[in-house]
PDB file of N, CA and C in Angstrom:
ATOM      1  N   UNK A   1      30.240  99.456 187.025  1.00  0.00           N
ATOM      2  CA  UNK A   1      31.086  98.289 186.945  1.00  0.00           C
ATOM      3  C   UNK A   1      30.627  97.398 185.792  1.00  0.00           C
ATOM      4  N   UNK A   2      31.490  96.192 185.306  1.00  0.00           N
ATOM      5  CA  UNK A   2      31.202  95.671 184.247  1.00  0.00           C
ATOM      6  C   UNK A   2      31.611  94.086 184.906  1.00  0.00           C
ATOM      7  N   UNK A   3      30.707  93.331 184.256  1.00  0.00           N
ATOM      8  CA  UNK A   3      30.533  91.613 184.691  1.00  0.00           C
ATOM      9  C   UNK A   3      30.235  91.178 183.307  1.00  0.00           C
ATOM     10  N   UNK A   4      31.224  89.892 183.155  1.00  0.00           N
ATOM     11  CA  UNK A   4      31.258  89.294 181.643  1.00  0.00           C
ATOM     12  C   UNK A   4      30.393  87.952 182.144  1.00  0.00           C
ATOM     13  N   UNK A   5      29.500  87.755 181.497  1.00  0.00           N
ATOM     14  CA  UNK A   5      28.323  86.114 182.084  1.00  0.00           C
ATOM     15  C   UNK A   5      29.076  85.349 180.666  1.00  0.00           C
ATOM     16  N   UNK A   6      29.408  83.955 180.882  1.00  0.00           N
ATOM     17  CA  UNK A   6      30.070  83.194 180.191  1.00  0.00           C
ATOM     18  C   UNK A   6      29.248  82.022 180.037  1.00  0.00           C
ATOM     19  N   UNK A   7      28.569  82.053 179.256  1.00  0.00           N
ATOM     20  CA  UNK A   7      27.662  80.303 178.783  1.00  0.00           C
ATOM     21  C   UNK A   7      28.906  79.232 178.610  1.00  0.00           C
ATOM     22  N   UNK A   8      28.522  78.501 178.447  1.00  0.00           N
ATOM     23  CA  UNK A   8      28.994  76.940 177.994  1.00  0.00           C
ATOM     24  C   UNK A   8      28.340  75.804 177.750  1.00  0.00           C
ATOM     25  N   UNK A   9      27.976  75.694 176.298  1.00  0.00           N
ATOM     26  CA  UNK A   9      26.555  74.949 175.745  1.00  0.00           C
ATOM     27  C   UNK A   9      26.915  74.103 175.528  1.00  0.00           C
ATOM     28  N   UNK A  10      25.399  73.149 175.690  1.00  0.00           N
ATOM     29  CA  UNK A  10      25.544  71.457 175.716  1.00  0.00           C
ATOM     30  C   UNK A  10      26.036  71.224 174.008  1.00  0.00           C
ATOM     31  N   UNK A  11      26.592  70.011 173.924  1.00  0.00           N
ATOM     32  CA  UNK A  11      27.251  69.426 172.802  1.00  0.00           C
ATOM     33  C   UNK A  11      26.146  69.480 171.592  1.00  0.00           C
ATOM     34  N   UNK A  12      25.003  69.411 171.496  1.00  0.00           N
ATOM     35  CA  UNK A  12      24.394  69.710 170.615  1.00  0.00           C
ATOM     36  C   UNK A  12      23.286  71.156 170.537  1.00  0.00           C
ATOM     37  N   UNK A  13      24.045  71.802 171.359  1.00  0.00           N
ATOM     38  CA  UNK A  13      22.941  73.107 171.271  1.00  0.00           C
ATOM     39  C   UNK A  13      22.582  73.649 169.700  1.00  0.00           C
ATOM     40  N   UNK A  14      23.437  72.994 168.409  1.00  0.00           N
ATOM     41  CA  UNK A  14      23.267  74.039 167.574  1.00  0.00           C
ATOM     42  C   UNK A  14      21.874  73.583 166.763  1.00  0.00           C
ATOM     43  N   UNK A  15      21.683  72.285 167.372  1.00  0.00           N
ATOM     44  CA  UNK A  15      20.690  71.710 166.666  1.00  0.00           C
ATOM     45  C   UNK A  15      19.504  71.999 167.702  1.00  0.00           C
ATOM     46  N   UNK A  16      19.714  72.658 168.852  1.00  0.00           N
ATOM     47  CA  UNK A  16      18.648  72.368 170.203  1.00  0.00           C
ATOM     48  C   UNK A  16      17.927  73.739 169.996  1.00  0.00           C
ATOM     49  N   UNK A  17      18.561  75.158 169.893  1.00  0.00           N
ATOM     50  CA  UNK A  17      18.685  76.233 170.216  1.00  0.00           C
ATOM     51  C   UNK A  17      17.407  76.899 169.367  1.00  0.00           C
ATOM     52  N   UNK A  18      16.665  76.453 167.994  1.00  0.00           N
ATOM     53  CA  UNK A  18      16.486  77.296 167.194  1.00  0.00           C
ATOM     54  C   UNK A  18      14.887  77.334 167.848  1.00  0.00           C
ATOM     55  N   UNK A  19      14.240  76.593 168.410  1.00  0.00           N
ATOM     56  CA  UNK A  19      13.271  76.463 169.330  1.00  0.00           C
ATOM     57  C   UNK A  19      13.284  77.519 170.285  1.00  0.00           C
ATOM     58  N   UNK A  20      14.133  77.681 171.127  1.00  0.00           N
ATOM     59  CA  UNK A  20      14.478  78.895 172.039  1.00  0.00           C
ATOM     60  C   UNK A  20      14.884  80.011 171.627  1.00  0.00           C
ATOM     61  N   UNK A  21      15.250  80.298 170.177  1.00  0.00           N
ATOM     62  CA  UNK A  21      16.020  81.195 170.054  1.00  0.00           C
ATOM     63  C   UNK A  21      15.311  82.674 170.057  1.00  0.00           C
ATOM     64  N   UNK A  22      14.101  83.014 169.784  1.00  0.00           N
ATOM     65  CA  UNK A  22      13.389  83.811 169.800  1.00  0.00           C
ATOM     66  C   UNK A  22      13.102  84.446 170.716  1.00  0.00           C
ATOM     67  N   UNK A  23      12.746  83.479 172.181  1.00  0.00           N
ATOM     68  CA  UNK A  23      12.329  83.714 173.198  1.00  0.00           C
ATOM     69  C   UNK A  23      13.767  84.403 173.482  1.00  0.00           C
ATOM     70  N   UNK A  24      15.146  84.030 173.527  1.00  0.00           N
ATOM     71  CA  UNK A  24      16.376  84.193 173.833  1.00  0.00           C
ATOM     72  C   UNK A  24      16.710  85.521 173.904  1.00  0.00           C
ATOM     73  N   UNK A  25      16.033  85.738 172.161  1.00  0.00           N
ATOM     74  CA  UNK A  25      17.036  86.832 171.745  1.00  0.00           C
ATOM     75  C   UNK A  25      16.172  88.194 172.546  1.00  0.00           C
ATOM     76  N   UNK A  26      15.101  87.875 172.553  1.00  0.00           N
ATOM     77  CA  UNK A  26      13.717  88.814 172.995  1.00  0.00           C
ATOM     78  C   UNK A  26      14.129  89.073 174.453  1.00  0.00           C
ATOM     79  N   UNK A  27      14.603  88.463 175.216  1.00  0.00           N
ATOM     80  CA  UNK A  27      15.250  88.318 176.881  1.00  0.00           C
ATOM     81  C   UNK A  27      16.189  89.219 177.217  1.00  0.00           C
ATOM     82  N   UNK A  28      16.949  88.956 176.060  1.00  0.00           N
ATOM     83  CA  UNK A  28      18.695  90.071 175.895  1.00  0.00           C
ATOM     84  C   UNK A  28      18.349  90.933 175.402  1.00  0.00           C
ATOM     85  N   UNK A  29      16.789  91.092 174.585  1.00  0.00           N
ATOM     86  CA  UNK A  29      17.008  92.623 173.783  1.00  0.00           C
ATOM     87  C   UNK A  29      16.496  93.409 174.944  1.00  0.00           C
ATOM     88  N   UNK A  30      15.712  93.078 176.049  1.00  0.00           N
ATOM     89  CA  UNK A  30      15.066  93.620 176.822  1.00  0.00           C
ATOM     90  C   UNK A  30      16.169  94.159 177.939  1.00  0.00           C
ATOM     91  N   UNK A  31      16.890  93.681 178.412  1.00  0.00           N
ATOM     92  CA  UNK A  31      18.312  93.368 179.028  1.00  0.00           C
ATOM     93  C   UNK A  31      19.120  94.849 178.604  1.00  0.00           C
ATOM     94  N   UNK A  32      19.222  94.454 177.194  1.00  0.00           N
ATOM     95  CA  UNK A  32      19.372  95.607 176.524  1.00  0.00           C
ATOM     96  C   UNK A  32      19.201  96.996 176.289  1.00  0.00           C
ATOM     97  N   UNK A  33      17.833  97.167 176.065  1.00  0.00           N
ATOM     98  CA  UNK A  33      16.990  98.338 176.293  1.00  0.00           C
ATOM     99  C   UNK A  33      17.244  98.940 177.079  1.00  0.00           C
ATOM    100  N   UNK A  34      16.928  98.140 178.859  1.00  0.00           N
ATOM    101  CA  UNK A  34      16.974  98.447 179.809  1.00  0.00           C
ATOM    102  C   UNK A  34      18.598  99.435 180.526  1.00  0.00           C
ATOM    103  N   UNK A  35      19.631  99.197 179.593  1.00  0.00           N
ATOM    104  CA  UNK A  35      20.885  99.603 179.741  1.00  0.00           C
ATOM    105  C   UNK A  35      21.711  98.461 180.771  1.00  0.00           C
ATOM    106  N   UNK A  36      21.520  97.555 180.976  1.00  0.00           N
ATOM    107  CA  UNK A  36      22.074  96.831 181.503  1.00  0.00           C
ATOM    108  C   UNK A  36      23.190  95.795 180.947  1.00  0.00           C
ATOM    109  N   UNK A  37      22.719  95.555 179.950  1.00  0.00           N
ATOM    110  CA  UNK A  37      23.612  93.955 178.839  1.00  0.00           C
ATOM    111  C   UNK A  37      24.187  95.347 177.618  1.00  0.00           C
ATOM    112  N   UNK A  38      25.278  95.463 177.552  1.00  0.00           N
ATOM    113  CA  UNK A  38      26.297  95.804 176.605  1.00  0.00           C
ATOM    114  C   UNK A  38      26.040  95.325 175.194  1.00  0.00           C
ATOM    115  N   UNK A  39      26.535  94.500 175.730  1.00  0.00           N
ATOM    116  CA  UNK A  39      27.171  93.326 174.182  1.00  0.00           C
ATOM    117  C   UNK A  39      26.504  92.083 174.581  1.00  0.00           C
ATOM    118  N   UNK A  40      26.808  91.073 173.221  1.00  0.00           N
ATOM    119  CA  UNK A  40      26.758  89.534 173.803  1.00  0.00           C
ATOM    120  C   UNK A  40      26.294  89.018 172.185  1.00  0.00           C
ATOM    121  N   UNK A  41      26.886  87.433 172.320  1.00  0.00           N
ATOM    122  CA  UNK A  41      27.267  86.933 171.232  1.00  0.00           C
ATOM    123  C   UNK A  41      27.703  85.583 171.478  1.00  0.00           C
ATOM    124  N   UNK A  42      27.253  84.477 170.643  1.00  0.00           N
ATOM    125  CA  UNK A  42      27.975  83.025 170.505  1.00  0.00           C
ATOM    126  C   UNK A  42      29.412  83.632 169.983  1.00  0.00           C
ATOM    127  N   UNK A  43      29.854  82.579 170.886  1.00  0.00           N
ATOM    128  CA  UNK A  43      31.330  81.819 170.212  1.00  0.00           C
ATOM    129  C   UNK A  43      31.053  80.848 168.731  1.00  0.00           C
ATOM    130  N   UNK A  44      31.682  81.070 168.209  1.00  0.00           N
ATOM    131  CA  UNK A  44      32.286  80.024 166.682  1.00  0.00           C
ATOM    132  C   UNK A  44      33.028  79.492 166.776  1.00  0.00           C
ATOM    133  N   UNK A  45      33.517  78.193 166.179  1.00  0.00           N
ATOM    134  CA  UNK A  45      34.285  77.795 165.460  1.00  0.00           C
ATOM    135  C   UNK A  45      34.781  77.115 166.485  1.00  0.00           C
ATOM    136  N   UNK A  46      34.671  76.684 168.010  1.00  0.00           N
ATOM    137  CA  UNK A  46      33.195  76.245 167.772  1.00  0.00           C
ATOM    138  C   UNK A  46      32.587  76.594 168.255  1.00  0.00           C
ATOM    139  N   UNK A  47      31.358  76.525 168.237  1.00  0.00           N
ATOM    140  CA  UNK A  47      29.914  77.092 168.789  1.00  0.00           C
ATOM    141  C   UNK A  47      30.142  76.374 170.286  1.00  0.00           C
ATOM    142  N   UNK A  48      30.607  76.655 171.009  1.00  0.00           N
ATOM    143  CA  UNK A  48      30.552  76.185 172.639  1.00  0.00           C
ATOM    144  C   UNK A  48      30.608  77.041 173.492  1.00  0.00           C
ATOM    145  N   UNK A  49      30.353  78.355 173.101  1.00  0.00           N
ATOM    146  CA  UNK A  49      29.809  78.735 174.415  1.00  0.00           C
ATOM    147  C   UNK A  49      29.151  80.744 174.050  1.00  0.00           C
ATOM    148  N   UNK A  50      29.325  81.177 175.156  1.00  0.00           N
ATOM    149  CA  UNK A  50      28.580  82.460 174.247  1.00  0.00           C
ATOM    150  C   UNK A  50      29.445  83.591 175.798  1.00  0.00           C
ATOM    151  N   UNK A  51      28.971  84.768 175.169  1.00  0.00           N
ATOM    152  CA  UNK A  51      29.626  86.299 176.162  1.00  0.00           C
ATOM    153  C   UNK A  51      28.840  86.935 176.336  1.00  0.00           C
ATOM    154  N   UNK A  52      28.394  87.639 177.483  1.00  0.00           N
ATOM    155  CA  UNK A  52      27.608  88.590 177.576  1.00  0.00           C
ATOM    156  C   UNK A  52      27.861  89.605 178.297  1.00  0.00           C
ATOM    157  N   UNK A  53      28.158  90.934 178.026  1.00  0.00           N
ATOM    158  CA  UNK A  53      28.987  92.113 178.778  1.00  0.00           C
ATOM    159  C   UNK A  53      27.646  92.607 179.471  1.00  0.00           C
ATOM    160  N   UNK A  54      27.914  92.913 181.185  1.00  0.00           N
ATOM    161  CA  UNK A  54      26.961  93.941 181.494  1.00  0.00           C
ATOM    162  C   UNK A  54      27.818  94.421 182.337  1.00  0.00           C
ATOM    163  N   UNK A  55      26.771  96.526 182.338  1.00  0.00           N
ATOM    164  CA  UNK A  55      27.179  97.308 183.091  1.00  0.00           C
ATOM    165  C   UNK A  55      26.296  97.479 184.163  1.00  0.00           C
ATOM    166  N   UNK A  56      26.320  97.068 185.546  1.00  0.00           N
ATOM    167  CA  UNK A  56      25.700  97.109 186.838  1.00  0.00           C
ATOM    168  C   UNK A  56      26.567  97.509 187.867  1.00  0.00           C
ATOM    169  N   UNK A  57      25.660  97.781 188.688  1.00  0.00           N
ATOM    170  CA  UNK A  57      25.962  98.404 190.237  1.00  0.00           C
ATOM    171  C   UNK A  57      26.652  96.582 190.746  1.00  0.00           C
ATOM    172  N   UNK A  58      25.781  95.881 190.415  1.00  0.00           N
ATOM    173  CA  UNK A  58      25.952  94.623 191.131  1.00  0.00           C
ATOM    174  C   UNK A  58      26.285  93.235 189.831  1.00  0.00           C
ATOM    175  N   UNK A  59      26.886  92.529 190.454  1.00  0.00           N
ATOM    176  CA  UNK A  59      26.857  90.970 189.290  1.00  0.00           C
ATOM    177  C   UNK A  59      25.557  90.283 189.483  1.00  0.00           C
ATOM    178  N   UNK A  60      24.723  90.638 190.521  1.00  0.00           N
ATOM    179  CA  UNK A  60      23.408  90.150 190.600  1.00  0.00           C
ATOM    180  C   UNK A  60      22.499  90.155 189.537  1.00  0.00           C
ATOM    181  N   UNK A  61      22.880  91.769 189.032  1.00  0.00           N
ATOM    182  CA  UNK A  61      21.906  91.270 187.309  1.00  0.00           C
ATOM    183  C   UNK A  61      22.423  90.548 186.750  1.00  0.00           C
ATOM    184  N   UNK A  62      23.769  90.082 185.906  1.00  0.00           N
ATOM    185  CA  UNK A  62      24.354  88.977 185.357  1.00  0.00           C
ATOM    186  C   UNK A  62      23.519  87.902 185.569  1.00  0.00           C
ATOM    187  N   UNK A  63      23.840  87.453 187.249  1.00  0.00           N
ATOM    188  CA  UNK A  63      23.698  85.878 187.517  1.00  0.00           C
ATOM    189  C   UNK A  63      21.667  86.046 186.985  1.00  0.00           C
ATOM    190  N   UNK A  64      20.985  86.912 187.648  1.00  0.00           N
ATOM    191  CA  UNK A  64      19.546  86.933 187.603  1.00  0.00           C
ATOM    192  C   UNK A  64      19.608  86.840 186.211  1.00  0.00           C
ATOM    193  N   UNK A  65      19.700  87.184 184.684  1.00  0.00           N
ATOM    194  CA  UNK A  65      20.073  87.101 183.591  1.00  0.00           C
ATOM    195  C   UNK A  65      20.126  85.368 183.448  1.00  0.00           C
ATOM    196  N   UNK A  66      21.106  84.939 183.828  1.00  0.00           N
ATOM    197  CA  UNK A  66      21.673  83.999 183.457  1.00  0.00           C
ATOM    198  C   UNK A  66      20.114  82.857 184.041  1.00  0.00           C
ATOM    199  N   UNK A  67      19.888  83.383 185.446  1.00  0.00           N
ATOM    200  CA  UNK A  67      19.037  82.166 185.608  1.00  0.00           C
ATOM    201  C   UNK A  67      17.487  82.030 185.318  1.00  0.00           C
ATOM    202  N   UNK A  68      17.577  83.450 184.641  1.00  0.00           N
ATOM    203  CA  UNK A  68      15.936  83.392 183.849  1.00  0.00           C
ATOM    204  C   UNK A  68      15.827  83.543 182.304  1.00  0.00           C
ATOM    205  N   UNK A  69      17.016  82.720 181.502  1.00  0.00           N
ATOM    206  CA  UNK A  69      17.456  82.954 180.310  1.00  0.00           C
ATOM    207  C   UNK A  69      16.822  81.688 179.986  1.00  0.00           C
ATOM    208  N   UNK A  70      15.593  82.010 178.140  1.00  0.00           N
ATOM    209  CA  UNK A  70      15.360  80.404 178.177  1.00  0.00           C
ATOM    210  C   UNK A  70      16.103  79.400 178.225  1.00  0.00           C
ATOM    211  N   UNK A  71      17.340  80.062 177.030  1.00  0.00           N
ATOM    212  CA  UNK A  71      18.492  79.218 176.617  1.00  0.00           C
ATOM    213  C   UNK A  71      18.752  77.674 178.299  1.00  0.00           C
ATOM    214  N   UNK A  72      19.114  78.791 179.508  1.00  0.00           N
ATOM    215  CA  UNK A  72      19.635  77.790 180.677  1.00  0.00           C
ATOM    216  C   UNK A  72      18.521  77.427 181.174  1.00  0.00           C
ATOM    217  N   UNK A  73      17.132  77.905 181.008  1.00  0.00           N
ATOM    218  CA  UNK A  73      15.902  77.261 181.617  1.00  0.00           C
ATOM    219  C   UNK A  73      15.995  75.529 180.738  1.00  0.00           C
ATOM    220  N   UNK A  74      15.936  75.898 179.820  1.00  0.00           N
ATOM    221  CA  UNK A  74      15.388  74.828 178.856  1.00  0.00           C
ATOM    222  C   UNK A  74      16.740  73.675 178.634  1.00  0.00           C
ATOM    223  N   UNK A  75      18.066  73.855 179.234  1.00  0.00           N
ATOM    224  CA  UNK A  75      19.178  73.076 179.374  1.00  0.00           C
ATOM    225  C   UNK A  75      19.824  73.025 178.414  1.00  0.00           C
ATOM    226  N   UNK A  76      19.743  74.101 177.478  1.00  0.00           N
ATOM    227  CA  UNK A  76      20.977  74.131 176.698  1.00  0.00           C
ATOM    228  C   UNK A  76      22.422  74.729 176.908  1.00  0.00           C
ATOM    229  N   UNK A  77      22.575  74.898 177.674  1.00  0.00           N
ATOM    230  CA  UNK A  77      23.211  75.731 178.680  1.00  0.00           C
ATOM    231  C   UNK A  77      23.771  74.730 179.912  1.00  0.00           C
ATOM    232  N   UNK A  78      25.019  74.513 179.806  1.00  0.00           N
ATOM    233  CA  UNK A  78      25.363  73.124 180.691  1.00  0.00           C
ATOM    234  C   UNK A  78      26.194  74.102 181.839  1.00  0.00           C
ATOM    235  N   UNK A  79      27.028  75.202 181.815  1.00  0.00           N
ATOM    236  CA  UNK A  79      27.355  75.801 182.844  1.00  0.00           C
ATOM    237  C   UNK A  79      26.906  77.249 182.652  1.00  0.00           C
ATOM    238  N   UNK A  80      27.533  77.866 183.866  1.00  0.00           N
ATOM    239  CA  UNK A  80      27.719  79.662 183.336  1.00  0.00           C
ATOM    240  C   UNK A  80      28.472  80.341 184.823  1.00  0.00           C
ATOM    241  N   UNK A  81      28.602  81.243 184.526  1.00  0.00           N
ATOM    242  CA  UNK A  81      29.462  81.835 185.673  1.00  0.00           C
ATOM    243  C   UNK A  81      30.176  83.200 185.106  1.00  0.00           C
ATOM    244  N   UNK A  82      30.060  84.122 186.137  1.00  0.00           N
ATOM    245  CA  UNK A  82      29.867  85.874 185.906  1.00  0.00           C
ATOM    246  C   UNK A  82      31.225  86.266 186.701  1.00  0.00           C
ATOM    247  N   UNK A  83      31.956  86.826 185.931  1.00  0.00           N
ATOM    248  CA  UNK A  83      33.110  87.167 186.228  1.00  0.00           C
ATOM    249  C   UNK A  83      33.149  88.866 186.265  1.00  0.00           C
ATOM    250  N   UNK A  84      34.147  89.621 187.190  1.00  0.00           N
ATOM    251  CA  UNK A  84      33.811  90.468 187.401  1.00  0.00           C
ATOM    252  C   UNK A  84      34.883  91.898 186.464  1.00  0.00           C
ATOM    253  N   UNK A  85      34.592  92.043 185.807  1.00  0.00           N
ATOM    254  CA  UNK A  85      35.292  92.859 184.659  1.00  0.00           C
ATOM    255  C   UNK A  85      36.188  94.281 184.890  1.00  0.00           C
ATOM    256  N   UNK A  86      37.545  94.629 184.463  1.00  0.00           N
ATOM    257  CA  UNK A  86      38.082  95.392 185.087  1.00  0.00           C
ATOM    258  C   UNK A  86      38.352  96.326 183.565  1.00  0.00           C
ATOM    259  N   UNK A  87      37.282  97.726 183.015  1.00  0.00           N
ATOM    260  CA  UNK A  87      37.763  97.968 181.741  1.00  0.00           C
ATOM    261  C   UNK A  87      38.315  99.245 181.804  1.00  0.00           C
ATOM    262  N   UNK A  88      39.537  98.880 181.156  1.00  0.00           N
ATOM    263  CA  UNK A  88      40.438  99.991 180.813  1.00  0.00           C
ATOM    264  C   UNK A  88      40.887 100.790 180.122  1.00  0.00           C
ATOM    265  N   UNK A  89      40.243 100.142 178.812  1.00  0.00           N
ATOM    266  CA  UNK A  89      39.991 101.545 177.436  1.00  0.00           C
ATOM    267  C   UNK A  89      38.857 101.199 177.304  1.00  0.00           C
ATOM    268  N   UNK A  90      38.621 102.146 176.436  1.00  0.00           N
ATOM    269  CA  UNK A  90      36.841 102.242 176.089  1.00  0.00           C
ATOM    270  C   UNK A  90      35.623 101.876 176.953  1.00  0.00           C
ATOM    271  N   UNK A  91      34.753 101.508 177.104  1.00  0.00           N
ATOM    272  CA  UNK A  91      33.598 101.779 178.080  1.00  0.00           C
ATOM    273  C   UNK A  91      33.175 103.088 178.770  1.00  0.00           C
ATOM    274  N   UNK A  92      32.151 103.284 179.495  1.00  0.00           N
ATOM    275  CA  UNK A  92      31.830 104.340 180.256  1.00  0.00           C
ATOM    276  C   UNK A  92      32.690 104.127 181.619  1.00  0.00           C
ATOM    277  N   UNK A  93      33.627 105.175 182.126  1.00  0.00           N
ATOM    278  CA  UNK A  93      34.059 104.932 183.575  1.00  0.00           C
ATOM    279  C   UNK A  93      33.161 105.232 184.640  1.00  0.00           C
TER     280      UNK A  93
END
């Protein structure tokens, strides 16, 4: 199954973020590795919020993701919420 985790960053994250960003990216690459996190990426234009595709048995990795991410530890990160993904071309079925 596939769960899209949806950030929504505080009004000045672009100036907040570059402090965390290392730790961030190091979190998702691991996420990554692991076969769990797909994809994932800020939004532009404007920078308010970000996507993160995962493939799990459960949305439990998502939300666990979401709540041990520095980005939302450290409050740049004002909401989030894991929606449950229905894909119909491309992906693994």
């Amino acid at each position: 199954m596939y769960f899209a985790l949806f950030y929504d960053t505080v009004s000045d994250y672009l100036e907040r973020r570059q402090v965390h960003r290392a730790a961030h990216l190091a979190y998702a690459e691991r996420a990554h590795q692991a076969g769990q996190l797909v994809l994932a990426g800020a939004f532009a234009n404007p920078a308010d919020g970000a996507l993160f595709v995962f493939r799990a048995e459960s949305k439990s990795v998502a939300e666990e993701f979401a709540k041990n991410d520095p980005y939302v530890l450290n409050g740049l990160i004002k909401a989030w919420r894991v929606r449950d993904w229905t894909v119909v071309i491309g992906g693994e079925k």
